[in-house]
N, C-alpha and C. Protein backbone atom coordinates (compact mmCIF):
# COMPACT_ATOMS: atom_id res chain seq x y z
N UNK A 1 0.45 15.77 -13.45
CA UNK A 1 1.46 15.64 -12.42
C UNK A 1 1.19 14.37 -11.60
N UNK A 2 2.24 13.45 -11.53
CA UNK A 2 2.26 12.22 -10.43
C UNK A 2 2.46 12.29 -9.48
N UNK A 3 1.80 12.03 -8.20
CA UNK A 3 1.93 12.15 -7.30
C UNK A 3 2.62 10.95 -6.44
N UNK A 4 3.72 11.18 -5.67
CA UNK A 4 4.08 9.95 -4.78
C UNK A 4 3.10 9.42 -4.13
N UNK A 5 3.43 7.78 -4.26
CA UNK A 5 2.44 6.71 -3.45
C UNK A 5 2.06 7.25 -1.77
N UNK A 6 3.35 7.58 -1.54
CA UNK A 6 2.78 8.47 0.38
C UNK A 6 1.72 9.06 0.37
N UNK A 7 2.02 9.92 -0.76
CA UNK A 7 1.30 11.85 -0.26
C UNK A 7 0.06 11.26 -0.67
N UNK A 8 -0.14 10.27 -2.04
CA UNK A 8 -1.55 9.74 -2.60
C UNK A 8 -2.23 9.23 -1.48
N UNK A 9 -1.57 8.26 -0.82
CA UNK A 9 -1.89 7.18 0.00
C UNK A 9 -2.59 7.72 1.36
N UNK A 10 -1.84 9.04 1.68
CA UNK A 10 -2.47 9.87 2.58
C UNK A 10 -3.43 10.32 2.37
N UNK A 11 -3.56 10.61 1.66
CA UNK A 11 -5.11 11.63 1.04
C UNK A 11 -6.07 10.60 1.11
N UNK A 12 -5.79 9.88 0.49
CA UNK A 12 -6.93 8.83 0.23
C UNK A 12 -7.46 8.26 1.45
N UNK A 13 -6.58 7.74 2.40
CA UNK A 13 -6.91 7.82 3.89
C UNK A 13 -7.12 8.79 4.31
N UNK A 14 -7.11 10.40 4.66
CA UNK A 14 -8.16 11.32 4.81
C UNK A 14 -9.58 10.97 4.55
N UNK A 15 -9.04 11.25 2.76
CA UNK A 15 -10.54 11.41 2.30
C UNK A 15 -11.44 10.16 2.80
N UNK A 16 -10.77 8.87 2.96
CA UNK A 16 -11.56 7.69 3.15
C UNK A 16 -12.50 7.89 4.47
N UNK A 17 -11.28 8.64 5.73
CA UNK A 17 -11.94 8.35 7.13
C UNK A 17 -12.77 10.30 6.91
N UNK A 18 -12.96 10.99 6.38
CA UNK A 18 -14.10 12.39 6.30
C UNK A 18 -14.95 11.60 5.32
N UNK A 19 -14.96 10.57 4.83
CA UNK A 19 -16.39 10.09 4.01
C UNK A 19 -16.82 8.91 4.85
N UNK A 20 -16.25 8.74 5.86
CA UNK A 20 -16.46 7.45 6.79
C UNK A 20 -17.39 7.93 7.56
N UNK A 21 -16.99 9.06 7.90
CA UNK A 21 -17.72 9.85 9.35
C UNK A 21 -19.25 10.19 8.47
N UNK A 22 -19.10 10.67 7.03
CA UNK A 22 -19.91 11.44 7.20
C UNK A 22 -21.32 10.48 6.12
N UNK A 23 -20.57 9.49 5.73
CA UNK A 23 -21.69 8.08 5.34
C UNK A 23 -22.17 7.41 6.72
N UNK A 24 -21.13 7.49 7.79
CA UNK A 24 -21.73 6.74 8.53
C UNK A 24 -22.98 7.39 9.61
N UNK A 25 -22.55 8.55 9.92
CA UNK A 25 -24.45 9.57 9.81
C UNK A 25 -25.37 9.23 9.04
N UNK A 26 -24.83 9.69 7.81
CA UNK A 26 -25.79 9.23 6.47
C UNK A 26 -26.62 7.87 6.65
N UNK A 27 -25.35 6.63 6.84
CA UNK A 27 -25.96 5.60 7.03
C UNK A 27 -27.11 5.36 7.71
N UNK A 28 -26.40 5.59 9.33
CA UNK A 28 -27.22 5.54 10.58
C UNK A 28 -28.76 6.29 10.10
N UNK A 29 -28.60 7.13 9.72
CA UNK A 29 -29.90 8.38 9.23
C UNK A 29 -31.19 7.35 8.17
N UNK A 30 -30.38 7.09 7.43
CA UNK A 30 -31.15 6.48 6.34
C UNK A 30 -31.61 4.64 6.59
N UNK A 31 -30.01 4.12 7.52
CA UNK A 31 -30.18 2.49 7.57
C UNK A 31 -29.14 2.16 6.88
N UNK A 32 -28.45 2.67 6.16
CA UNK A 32 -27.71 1.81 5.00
C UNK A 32 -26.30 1.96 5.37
N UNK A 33 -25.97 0.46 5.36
CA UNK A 33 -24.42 -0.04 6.22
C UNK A 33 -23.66 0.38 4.66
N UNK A 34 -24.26 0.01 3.66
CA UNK A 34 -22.95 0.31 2.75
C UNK A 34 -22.34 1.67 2.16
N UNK A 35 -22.93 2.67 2.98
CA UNK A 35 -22.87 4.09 2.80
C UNK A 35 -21.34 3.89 3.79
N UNK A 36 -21.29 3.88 5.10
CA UNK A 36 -20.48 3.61 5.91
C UNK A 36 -19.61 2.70 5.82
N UNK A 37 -19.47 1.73 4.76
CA UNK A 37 -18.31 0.35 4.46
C UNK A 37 -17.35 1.08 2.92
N UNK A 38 -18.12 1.70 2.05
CA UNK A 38 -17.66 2.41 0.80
C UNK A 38 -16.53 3.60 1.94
N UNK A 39 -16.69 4.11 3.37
CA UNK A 39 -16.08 5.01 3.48
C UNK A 39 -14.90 4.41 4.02
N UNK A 40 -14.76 3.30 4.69
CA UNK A 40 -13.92 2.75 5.77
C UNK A 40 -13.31 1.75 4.59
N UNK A 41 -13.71 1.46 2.88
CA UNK A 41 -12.91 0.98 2.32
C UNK A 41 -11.60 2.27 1.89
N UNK A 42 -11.84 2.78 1.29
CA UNK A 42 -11.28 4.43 1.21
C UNK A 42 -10.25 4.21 1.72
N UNK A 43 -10.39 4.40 3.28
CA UNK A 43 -9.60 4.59 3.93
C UNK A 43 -8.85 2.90 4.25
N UNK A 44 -9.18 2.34 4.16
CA UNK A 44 -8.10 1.21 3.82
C UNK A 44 -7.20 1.25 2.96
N UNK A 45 -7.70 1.56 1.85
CA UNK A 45 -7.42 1.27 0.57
C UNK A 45 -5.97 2.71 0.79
N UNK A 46 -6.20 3.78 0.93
CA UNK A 46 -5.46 4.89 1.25
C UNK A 46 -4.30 4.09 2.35
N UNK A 47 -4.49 3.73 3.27
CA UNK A 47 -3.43 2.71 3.77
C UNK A 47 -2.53 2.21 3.41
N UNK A 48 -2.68 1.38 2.69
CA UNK A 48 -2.30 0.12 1.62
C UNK A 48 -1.50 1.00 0.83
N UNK A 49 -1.72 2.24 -0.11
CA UNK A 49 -0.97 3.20 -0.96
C UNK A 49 0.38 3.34 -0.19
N UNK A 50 -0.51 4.06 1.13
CA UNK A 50 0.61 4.96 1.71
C UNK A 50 1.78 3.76 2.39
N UNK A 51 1.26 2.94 2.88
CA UNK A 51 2.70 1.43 2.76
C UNK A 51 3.21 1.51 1.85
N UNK A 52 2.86 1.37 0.84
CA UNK A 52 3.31 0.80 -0.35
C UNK A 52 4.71 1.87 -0.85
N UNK A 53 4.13 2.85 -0.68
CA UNK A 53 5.12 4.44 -0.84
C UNK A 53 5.94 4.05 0.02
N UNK A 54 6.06 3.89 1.04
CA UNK A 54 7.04 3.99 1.93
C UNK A 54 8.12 2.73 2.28
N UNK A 55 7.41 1.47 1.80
CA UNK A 55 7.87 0.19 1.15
C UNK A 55 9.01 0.79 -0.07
N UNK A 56 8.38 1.55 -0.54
CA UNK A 56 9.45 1.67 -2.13
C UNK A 56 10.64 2.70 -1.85
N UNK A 57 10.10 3.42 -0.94
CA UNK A 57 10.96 4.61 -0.67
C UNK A 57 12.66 3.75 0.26
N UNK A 58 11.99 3.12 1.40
CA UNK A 58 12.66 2.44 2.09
C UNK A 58 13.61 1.86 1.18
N UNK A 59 13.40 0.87 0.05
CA UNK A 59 14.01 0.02 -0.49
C UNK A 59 15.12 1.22 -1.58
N UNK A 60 14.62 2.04 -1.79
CA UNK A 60 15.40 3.20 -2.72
C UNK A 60 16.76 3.26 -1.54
N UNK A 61 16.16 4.05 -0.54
CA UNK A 61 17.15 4.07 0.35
C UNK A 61 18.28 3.24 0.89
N UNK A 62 17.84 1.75 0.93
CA UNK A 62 18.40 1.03 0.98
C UNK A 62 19.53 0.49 -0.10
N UNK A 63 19.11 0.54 -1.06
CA UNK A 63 20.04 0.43 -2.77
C UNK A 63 20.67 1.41 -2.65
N UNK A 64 21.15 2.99 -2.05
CA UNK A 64 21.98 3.61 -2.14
C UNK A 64 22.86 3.19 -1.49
N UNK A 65 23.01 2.64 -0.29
CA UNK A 65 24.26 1.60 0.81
C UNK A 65 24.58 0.60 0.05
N UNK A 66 24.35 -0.05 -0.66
CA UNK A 66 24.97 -1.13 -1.53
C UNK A 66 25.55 -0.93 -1.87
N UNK A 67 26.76 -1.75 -2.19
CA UNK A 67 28.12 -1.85 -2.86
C UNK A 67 27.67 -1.68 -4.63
N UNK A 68 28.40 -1.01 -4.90
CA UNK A 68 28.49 -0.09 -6.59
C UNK A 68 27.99 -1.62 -7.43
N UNK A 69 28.81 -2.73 -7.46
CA UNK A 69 28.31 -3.61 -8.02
C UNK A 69 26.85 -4.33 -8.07
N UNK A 70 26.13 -3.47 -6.96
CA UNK A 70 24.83 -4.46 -6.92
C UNK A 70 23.80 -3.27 -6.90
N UNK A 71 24.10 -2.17 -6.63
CA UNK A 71 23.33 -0.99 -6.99
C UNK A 71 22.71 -0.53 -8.19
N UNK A 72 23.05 -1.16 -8.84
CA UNK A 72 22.03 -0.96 -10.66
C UNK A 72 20.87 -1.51 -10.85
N UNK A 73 21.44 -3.03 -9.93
CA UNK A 73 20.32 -4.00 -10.24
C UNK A 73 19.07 -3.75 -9.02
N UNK A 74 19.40 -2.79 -7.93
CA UNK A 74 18.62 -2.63 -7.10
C UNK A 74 17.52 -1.72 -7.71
N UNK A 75 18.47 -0.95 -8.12
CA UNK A 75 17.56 0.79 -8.66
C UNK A 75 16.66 -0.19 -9.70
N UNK A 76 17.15 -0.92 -10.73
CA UNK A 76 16.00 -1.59 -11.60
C UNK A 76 15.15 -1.98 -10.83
N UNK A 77 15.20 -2.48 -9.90
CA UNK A 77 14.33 -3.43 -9.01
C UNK A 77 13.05 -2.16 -8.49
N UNK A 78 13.98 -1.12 -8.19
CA UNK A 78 12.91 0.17 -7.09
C UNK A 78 12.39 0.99 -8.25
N UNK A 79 12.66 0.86 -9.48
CA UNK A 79 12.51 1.34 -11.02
C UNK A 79 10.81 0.34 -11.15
N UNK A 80 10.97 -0.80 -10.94
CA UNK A 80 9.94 -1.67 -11.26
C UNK A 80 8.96 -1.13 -10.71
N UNK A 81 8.97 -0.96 -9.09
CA UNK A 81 8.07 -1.32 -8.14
C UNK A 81 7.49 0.02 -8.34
N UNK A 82 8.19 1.12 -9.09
CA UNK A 82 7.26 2.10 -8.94
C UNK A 82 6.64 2.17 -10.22
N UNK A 83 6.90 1.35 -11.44
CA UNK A 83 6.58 1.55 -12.65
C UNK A 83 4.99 1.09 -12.10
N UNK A 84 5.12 -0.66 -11.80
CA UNK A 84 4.46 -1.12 -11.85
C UNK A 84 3.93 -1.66 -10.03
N UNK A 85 2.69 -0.86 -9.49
CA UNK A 85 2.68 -0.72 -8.28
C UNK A 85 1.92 -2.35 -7.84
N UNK A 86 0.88 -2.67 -8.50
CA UNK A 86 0.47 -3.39 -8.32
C UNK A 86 1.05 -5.47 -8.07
N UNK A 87 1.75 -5.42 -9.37
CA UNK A 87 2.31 -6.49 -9.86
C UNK A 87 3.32 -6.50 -8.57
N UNK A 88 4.63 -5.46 -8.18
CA UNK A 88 4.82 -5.66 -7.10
C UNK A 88 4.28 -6.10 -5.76
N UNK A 89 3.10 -5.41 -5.52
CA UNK A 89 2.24 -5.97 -4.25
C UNK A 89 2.24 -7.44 -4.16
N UNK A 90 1.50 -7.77 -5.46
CA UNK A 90 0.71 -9.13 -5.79
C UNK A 90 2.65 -10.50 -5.42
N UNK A 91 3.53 -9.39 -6.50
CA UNK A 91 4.92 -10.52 -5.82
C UNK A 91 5.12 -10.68 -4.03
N UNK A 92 5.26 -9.49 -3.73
CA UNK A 92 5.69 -9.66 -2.58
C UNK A 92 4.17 -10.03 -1.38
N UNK A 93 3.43 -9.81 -1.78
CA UNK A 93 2.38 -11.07 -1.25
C UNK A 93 2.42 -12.51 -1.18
N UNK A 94 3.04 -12.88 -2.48
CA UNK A 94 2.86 -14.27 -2.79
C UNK A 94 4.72 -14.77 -2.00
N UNK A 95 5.56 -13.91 -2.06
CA UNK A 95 6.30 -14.15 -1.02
C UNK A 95 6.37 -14.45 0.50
N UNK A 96 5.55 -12.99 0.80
CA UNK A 96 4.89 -13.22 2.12
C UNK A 96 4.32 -14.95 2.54
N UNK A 97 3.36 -15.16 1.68
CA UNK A 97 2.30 -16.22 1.53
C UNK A 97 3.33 -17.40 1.78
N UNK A 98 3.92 -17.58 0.97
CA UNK A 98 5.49 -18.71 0.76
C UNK A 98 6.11 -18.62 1.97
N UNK A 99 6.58 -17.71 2.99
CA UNK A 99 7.49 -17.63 4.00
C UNK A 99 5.97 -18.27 5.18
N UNK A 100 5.08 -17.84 5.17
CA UNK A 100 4.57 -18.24 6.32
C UNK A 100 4.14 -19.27 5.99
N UNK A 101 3.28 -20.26 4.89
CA UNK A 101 3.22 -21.50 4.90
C UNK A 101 4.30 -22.57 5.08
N UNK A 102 5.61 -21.71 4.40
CA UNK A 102 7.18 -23.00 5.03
C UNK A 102 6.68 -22.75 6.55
N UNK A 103 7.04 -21.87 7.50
CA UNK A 103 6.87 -21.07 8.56
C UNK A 103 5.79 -22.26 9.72
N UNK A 104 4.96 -21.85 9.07
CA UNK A 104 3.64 -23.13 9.53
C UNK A 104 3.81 -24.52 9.39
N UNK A 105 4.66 -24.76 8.35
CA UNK A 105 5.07 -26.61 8.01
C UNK A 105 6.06 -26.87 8.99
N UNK A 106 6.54 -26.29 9.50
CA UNK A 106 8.16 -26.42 10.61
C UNK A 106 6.92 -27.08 11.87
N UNK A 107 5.92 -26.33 11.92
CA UNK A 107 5.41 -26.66 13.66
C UNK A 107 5.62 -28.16 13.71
């Protein structure tokens, strides 16, 4: 069973920040920072999912208000992003990246 990017994304941020707390005792106990950085990645990383879910969800939602003619090509588009979660990120990063370096050349 697949689970939506949210509900994943949530968990994983749980689980990230209850292994945060409880490496970072561990840590403190023993010395070791990377007991406590493995937990607070977790929970980043669970972050990042749960955007990402809600990034795709948003955009679903959005392709249903579109005019009939451009609504196919949207759903392909929200079809992609969930096929392929990553490759999306990495595009719309490198978009991101593109808008703020024009962004920065204007000053």
């Amino acid at each position: 069973m697949t689970m939506d990017p949210k509900t994943s994304g949530s968990l994983t941020q749980a689980r990230g920040a209850a292994e945060r707390v409880a490496e970072r005792v561990a840590g403190e106990t023993v010395g070791d920072v990377g007991l406590e950085l493995r937990g607070r990645v977790d929970e980043l990383k669970g972050k990042a999912v749960e955007g990402y879910g809600w990034a795709v969800d948003q955009a679903e939602r959005l392709s249903q208000d579109l005019p009939e003619e451009f609504r196919e090509v949207a759903d392909r588009g929200v079809d992609f992003a969930r096929r392929k979660p990553l490759v999306t990120t990495g595009i719309i990063a490198g978009v991101v990246a593109l808008l703020l370096g024009a962004a920065r050349s204007r000053r």
